[in-house]
Protein backbone atom coordinates (compact mmCIF):
# COMPACT_ATOMS: atom_id res chain seq x y z
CA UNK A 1 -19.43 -19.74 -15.19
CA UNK A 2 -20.47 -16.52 -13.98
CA UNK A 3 -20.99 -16.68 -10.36
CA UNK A 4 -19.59 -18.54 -7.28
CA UNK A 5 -16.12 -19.95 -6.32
CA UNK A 6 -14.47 -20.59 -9.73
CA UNK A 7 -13.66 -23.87 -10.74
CA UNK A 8 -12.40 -24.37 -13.83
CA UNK A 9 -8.26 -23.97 -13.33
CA UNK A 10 -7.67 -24.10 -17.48
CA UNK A 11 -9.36 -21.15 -18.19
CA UNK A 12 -7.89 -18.49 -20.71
CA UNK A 13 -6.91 -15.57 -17.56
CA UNK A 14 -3.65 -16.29 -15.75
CA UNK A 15 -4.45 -14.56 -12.88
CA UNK A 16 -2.03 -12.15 -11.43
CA UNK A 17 0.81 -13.79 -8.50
CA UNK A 18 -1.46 -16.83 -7.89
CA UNK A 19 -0.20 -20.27 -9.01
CA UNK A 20 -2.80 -22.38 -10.88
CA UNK A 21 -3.19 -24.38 -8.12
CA UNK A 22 -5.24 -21.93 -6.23
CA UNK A 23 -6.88 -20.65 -9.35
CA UNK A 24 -9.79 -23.05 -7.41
CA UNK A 25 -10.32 -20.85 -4.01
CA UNK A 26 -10.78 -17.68 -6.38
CA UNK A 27 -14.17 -15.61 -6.07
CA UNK A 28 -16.37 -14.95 -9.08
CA UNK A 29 -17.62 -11.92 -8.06
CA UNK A 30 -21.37 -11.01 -9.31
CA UNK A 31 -21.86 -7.55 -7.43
CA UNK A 32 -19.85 -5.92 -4.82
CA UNK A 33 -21.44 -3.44 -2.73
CA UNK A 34 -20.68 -1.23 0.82
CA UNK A 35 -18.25 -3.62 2.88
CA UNK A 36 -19.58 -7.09 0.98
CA UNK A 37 -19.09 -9.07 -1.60
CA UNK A 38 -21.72 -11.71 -3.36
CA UNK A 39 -20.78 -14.41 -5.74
CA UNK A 40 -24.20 -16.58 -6.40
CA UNK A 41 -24.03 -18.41 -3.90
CA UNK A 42 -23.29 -16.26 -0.55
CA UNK A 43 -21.92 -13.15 0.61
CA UNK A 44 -18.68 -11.96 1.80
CA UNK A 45 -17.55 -9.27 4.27
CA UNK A 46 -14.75 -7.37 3.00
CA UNK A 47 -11.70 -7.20 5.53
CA UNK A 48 -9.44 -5.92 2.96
CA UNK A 49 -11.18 -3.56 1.00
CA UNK A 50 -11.10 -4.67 -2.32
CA UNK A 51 -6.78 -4.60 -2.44
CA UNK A 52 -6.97 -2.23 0.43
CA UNK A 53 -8.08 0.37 -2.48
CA UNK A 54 -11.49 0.38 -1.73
CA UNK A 55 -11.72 3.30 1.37
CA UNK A 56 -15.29 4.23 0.72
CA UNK A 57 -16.56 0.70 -0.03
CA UNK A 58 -17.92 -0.50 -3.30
CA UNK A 59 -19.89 1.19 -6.14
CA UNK A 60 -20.26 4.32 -3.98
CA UNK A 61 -23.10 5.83 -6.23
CA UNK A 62 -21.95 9.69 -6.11
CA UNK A 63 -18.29 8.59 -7.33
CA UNK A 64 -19.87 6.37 -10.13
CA UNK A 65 -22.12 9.48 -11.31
CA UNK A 66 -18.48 11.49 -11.36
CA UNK A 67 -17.55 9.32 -14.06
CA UNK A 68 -20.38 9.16 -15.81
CA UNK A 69 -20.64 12.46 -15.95
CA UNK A 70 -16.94 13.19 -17.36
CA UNK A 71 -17.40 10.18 -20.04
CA UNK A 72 -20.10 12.98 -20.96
CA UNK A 73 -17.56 15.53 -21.56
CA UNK A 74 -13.97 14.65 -22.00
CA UNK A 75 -13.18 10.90 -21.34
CA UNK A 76 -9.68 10.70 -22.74
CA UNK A 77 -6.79 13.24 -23.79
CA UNK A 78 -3.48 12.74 -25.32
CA UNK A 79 -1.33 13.13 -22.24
CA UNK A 80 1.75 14.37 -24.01
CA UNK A 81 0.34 17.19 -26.03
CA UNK A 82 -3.21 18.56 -24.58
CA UNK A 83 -4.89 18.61 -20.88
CA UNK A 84 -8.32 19.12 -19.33
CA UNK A 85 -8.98 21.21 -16.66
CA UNK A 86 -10.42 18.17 -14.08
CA UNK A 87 -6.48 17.28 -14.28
CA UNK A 88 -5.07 20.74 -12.96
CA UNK A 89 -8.48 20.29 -10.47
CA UNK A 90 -7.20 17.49 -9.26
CA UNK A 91 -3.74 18.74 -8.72
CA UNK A 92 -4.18 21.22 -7.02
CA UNK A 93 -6.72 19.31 -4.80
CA UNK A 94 -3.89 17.09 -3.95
CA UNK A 95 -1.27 19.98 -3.15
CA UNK A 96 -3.94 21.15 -1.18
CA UNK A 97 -4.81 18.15 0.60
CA UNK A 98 -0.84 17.64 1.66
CA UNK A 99 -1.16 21.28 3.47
CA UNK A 100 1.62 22.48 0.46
CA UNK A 101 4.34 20.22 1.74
CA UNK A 102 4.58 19.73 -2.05
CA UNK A 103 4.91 21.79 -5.38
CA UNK A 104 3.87 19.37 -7.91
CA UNK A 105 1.83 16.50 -9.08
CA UNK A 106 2.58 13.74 -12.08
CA UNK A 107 0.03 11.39 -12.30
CA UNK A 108 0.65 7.64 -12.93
CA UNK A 109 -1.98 4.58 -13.69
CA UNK A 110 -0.66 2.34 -10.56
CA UNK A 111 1.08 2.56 -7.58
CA UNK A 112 3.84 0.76 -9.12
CA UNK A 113 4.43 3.05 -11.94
CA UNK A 114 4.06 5.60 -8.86
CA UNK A 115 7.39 3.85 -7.45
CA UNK A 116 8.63 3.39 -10.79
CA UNK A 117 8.52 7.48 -11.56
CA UNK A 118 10.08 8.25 -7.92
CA UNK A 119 13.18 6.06 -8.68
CA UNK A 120 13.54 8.23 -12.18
CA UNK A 121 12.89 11.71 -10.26
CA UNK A 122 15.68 10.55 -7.83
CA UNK A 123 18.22 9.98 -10.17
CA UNK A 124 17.64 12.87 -12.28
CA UNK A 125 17.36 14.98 -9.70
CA UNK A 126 21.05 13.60 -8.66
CA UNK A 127 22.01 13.97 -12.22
CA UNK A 128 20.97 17.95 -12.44
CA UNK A 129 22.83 18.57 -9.59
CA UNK A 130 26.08 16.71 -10.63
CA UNK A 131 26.15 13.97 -8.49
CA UNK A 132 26.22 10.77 -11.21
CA UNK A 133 28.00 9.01 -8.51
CA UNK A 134 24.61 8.96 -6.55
CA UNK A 135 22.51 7.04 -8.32
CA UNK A 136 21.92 4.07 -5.90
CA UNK A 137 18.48 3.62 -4.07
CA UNK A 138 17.84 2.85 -1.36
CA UNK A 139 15.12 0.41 0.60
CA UNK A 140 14.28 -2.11 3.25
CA UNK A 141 14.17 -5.73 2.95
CA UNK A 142 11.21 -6.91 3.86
CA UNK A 143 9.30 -3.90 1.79
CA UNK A 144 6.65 -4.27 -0.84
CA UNK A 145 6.90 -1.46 -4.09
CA UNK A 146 5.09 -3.01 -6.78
CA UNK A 147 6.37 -5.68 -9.75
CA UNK A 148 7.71 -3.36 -12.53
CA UNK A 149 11.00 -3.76 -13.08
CA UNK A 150 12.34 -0.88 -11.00
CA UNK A 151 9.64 -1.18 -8.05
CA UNK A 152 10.09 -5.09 -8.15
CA UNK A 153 14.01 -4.33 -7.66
CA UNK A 154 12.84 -1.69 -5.12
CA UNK A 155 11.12 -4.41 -3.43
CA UNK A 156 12.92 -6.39 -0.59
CA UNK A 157 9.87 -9.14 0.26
CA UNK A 158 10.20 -12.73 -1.26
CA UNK A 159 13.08 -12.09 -3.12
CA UNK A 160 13.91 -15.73 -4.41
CA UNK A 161 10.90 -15.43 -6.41
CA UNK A 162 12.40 -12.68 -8.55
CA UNK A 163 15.33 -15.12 -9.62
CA UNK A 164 13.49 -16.57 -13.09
CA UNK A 165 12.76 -12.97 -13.97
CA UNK A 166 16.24 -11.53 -13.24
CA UNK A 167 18.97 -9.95 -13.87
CA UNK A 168 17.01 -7.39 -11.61
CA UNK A 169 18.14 -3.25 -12.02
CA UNK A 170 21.34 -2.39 -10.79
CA UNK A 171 21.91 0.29 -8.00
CA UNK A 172 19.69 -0.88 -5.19
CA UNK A 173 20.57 -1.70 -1.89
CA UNK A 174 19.01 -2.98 1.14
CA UNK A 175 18.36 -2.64 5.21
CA UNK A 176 17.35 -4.71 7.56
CA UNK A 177 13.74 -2.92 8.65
CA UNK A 178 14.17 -1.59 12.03
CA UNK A 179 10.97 -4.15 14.15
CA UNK A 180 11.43 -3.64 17.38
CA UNK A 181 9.56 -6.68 18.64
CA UNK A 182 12.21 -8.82 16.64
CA UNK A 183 15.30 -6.35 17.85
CA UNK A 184 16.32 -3.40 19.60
CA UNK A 185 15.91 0.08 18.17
CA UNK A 186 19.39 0.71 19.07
CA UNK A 187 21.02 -2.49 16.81
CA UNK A 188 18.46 -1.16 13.84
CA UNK A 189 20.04 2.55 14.41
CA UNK A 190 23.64 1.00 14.34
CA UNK A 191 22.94 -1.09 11.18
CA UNK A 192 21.23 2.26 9.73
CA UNK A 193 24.52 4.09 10.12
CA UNK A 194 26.35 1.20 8.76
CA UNK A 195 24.79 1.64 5.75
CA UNK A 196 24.90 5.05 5.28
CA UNK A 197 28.85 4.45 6.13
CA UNK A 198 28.94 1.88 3.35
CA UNK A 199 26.63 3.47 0.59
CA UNK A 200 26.16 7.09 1.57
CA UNK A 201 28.07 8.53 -1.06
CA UNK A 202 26.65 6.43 -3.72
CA UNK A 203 22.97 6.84 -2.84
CA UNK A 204 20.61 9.57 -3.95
CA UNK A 205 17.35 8.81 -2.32
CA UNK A 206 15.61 6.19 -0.17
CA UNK A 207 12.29 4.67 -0.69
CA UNK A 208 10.31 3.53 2.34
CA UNK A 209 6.90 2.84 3.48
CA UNK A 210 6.45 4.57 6.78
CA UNK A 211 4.40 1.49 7.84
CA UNK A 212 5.39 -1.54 6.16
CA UNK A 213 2.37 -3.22 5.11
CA UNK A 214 3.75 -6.88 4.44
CA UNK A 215 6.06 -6.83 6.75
CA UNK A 216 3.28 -7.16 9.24
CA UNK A 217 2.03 -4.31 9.59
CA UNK A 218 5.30 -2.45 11.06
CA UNK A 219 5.46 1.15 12.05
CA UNK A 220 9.17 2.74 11.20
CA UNK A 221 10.00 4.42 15.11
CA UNK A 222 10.29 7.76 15.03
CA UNK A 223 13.58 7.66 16.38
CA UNK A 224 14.45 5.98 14.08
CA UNK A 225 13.39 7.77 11.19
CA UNK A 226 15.06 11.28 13.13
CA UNK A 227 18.76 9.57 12.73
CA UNK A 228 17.10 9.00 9.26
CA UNK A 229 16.70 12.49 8.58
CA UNK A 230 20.49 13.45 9.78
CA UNK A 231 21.96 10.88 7.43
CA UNK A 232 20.11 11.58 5.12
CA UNK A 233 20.88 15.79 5.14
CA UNK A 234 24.55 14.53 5.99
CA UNK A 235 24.96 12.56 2.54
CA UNK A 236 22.26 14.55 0.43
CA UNK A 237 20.20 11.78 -0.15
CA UNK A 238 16.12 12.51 -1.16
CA UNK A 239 13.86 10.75 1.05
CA UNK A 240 10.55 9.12 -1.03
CA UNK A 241 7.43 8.26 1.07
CA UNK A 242 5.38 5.35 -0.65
CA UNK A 243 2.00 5.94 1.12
CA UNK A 244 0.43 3.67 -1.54
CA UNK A 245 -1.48 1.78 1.31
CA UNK A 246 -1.02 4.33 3.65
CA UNK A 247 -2.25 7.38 2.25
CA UNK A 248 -5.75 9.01 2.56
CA UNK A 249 -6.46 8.43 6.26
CA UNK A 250 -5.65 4.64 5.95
CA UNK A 251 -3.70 5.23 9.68
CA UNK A 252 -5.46 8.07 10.86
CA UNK A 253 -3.56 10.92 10.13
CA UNK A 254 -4.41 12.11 5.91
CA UNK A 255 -1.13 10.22 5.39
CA UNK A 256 1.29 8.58 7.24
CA UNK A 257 3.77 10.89 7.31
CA UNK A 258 2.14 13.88 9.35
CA UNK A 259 3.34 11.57 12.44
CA UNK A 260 6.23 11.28 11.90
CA UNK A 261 9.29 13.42 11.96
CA UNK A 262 9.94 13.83 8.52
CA UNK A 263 8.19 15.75 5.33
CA UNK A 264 9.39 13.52 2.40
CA UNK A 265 10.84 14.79 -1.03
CA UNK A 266 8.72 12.97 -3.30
CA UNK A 267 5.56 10.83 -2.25
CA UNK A 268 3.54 8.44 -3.81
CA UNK A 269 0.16 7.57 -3.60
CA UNK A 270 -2.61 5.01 -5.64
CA UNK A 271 -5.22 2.85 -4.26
CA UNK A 272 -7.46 5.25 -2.23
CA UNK A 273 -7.00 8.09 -4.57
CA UNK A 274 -10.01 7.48 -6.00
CA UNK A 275 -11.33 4.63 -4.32
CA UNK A 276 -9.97 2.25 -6.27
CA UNK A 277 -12.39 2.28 -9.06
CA UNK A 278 -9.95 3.11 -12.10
CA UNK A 279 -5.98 2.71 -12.59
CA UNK A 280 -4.65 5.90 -10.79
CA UNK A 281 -1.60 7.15 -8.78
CA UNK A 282 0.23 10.03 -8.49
CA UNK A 283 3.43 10.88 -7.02
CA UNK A 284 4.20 14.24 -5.40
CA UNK A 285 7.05 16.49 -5.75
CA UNK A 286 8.72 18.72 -3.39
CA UNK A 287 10.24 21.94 -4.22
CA UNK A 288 13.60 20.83 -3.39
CA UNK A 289 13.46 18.82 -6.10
CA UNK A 290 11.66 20.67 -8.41
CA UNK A 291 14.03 23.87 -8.67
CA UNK A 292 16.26 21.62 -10.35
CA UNK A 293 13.61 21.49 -13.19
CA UNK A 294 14.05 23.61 -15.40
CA UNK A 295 12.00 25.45 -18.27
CA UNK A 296 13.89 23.59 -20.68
CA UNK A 297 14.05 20.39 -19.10
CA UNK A 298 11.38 17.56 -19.21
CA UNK A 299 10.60 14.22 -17.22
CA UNK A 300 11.56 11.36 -19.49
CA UNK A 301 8.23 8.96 -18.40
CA UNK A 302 4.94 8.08 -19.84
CA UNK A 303 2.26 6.21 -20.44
CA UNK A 304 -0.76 6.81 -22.56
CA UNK A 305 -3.75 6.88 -19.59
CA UNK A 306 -1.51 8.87 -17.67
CA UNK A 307 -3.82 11.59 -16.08
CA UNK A 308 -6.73 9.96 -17.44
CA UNK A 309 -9.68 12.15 -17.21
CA UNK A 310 -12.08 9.57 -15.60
CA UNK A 311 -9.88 8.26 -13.67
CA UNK A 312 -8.92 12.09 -12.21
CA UNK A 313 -12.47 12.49 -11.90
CA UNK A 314 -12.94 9.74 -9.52
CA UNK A 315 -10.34 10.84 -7.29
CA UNK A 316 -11.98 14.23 -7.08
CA UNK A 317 -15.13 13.19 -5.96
CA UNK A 318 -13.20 10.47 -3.32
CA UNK A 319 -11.11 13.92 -2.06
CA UNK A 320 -14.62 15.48 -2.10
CA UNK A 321 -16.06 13.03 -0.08
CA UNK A 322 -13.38 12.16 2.65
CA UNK A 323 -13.58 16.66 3.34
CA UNK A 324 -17.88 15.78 4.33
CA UNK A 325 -16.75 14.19 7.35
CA UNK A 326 -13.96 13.89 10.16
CA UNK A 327 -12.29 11.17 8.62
CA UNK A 328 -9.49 11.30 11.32
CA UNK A 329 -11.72 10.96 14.06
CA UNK A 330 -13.46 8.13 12.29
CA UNK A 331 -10.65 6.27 11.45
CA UNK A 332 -9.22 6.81 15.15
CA UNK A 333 -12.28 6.07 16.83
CA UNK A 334 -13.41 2.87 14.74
CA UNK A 335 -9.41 1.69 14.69
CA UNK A 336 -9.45 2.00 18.59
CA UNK A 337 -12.73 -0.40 18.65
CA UNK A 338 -11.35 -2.82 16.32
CA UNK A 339 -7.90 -3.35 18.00
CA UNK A 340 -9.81 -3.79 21.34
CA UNK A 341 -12.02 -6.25 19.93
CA UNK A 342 -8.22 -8.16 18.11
CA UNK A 343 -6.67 -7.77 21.64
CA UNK A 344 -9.58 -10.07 23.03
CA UNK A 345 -8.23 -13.28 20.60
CA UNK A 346 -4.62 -12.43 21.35
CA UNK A 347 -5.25 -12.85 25.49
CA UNK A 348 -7.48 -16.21 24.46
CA UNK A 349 -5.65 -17.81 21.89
CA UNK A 350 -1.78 -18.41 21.86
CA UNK A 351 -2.38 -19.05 18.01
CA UNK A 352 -2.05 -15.27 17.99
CA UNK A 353 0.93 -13.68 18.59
CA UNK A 354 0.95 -10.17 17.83
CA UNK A 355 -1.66 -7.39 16.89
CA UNK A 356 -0.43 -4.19 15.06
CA UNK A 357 -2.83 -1.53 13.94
CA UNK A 358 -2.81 1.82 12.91
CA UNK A 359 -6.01 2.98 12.27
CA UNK A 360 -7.80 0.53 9.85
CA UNK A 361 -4.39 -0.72 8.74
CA UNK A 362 -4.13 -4.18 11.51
CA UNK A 363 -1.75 -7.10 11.43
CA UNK A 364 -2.55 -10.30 13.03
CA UNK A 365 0.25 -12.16 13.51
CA UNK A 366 0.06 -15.95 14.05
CA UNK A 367 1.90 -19.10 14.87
CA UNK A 368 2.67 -20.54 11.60
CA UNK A 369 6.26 -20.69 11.03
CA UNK A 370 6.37 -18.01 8.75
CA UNK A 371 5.26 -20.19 6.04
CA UNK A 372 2.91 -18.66 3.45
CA UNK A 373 1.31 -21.79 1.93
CA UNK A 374 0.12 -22.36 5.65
CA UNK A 375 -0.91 -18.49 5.88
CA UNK A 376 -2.75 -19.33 2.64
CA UNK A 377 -4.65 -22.19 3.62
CA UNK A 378 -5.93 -20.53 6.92
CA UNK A 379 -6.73 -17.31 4.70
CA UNK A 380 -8.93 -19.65 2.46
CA UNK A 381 -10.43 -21.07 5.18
CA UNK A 382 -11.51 -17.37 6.45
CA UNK A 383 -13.14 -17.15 3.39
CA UNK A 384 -14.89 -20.43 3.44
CA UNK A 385 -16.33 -18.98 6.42
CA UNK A 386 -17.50 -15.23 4.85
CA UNK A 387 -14.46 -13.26 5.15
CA UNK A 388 -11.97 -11.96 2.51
CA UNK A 389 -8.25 -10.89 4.43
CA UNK A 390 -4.71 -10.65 2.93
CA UNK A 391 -2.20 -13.47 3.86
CA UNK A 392 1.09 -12.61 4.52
CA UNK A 393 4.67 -14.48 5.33
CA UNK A 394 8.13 -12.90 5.64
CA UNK A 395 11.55 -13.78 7.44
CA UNK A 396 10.08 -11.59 10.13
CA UNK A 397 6.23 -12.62 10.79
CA UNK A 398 3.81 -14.02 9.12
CA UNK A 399 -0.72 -13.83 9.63
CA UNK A 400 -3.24 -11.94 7.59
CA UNK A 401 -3.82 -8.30 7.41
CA UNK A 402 -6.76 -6.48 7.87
CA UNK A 403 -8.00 -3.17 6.32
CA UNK A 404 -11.71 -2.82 5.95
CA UNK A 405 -13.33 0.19 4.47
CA UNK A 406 -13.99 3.26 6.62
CA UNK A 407 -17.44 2.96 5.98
CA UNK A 408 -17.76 -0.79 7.93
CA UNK A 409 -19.47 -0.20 10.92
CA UNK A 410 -19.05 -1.62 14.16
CA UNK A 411 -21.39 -4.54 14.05
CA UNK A 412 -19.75 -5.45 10.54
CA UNK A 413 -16.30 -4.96 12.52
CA UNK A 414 -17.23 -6.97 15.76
CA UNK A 415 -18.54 -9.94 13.14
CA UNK A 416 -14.92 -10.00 11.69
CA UNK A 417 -13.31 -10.51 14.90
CA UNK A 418 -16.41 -13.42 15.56
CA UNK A 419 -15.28 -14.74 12.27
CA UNK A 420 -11.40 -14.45 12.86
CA UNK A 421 -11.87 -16.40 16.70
CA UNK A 422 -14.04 -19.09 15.40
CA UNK A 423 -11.69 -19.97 12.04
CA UNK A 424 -9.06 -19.60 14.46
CA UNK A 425 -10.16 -22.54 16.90
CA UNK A 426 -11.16 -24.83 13.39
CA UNK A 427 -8.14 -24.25 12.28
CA UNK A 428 -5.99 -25.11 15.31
CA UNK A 429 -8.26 -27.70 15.99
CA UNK A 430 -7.92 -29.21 12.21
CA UNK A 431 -5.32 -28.43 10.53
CA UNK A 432 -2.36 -27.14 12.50
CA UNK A 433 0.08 -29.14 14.76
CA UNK A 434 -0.14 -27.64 17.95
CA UNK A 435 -3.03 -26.56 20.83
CA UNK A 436 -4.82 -23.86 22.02
């Protein structure tokens, strides 16, 4: 079957963290273009952005030309022993692009990798300076870091699902996130302290997303993250950014970080790098970390599209593009619209209970017991009804999250929040115990 809502569950793909049982609700995609996507059938506005990669919306001709041109040239080189120069273009883009806050650039084929790389860097890094004691990491509960071994460990959501895969990697441990609609910034800063009390000496670096994405969309206060920064001086313990989501004017700002009060050690990016197209990420280095690298030393991690040269070339036209325009005004102006429009269905319908947004980055949370098999069905229902969204469910919150391209215009964003009301009311109406 080539087009329409799939149907045939004993196929040869296992899909990706989706039980068979859903295999049913899945798209076939036939073409995918702007903010929508068609199967054969009918089309579908695109609230999330392909996997929130997507920034510039789909098959953005100039970016496909990029790699077309480069497959002209040089579309592949043996990362361990040669280079091409779009790689060091790219690099120093990205340096660039961070205002130097960093010094260098290893690139990675996905986000998780990304994490995967930034857990190595902080133990070597703890290693070259004698510290073997400090090789604990650590993260939040709730937080999402990829499914490779070390970013799955890293990872703090939904983790009774890791059991069949386990034993996990040793070294990790894990905080409560700091949501202050759930609890007072002053018990999170306690329990932060705790920890460092507890684990300080044995940790070298902690991984966070400065807004937690499936949490619920969750901002880390800047408070918060200040005490953060002590501690973190206090114990000498590197701080690592994952702006996976985040990054590349996803909240605004080019990346997360810039509001708040820290400038991390390492950071790592994917997704919008290069608008999704081809496996990318990258993770960026601080100085502070590499002076302890020396001429003699190397970075025990690779993998053989590392640095790929189409790949790099996408992400250099994406850079290229977000410098035409004023992609922080966009993102603030359009964000501003779209939370107005979300705050409307939170004062009519009870069913929602929260909005959080940053920019394009929105959480709408809903009454559903934090159960995800209910979040499910009411995010297949959405796209019964034309819209694509990501479900979500933790111990915390539970809804769908929104993050549409910043190329969706306002009529395309005012029809998500028609969409979102009306499935809202069917599905109260239908489905869920309770009223309006």
């Amino acid at each position: 079957m080539r087009g329409g809502v799939l149907k045939v569950r004993n196929h040869k793909v296992i899909h990706p963290i989706l039980p068979r049982s859903e295999y049913d609700n899945m798209i076939n995609v036939r073409k995918a273009k702007g903010v929508t996507i068609y199967d054969e059938n009918k089309s579908y506005l695109d609230g999330i952005s392909g996997l929130w990669n997507g920034i510039l919306g789909h098959s953005n001709e100039e970016i496909n030309q990029a790699i077309l041109q480069q497959m002209n040239e040089v579309s592949y080189v043996n990362p361990w022993t040669s280079s091409t120069n779009i790689v060091y273009e790219l690099a120093d883009k990205l340096i660039s692009f961070t205002d130097d806050n960093f010094d260098k650039v290893m690139f990675t084929c996905t986000g998780s990798e990304a994490v995967e790389l930034a857990i190595k860097l902080v133990r070597r890094h703890q290693s070259a300076k004698g510290h073997y004691e400090k090789k604990y990491i650590g993260v939040f509960e709730t937080s999402y870091h990829g499914t490779h071994y070390g970013s799955m460990t890293a990872t703090g959501v939904d983790r009774e699902f890791y059991k069949p895969y386990g034993p996990m990697l040793q070294g990790f441990a894990y905080l409560p996130i700091p949501f202050e609609e759930k609890g007072t910034l002053d018990e999170a800063i306690q329990s932060l302290e705790k920890f460092f009390e507890a684990y300080g000496d044995k940790i070298g670096g902690f991984i966070m997303e400065p807004i937690l994405g499936v949490s619920g969309v969750v901002k880390l206060p800047d408070t918060y993250l200040r005490r953060m920064k002590e501690l973190s001086k206090q114990y000498d313990v590197l701080l690592v950014f994952d702006e996976i989501s985040t990054g590349f004017y996803r909240t605004g700002p080019k990346f997360a970080y810039e509001e708040t009060p820290i400038i991390p050690d390492i950071l790592c990016l994917s997704k919008g790098i290069n608008n999704g197209v081809l496996p990318l990420g990258a993770v960026l280095i601080g100085e502070s970390v590499t002076k302890m690298i020396k001429d003699h030393d190397f970075i025990n991690h690779f993998s053989t599209q590392n640095a790929n040269p189409l790949c790099c070339a996408a992400a250099l036209k994406t850079l290229e593009l977000l410098g035409r325009d004023d992609y922080c005004k966009i993102i603030e102006t359009k964000g501003d619209f779209f939370y107005r429009q979300l705050l409307l269905l939170k004062e009519e319908l009870p069913f929602v209970k929260s909005i959080r947004a940053h920019g394009l980055m929105i959480g709408v949370e809903v009454d559903i017991d934090n159960d995800f098999n209910k979040v499910l069905q009411f995010s297949n229902l959405l796209k019964e009804r034309g819209l694509l969204v990501y479900p979500y469910a933790n111990k915390y919150s539970s809804g769908v999250m929104l993050m549409p391209a910043y190329v969706m215009e306002y009529e395309n964003l005012s029809k998500v929040s028609s969409i979102l009301r009306n499935s809202i009311i069917e599905y109260v109406n239908n489905r869920y115990v309770g009223s309006l």
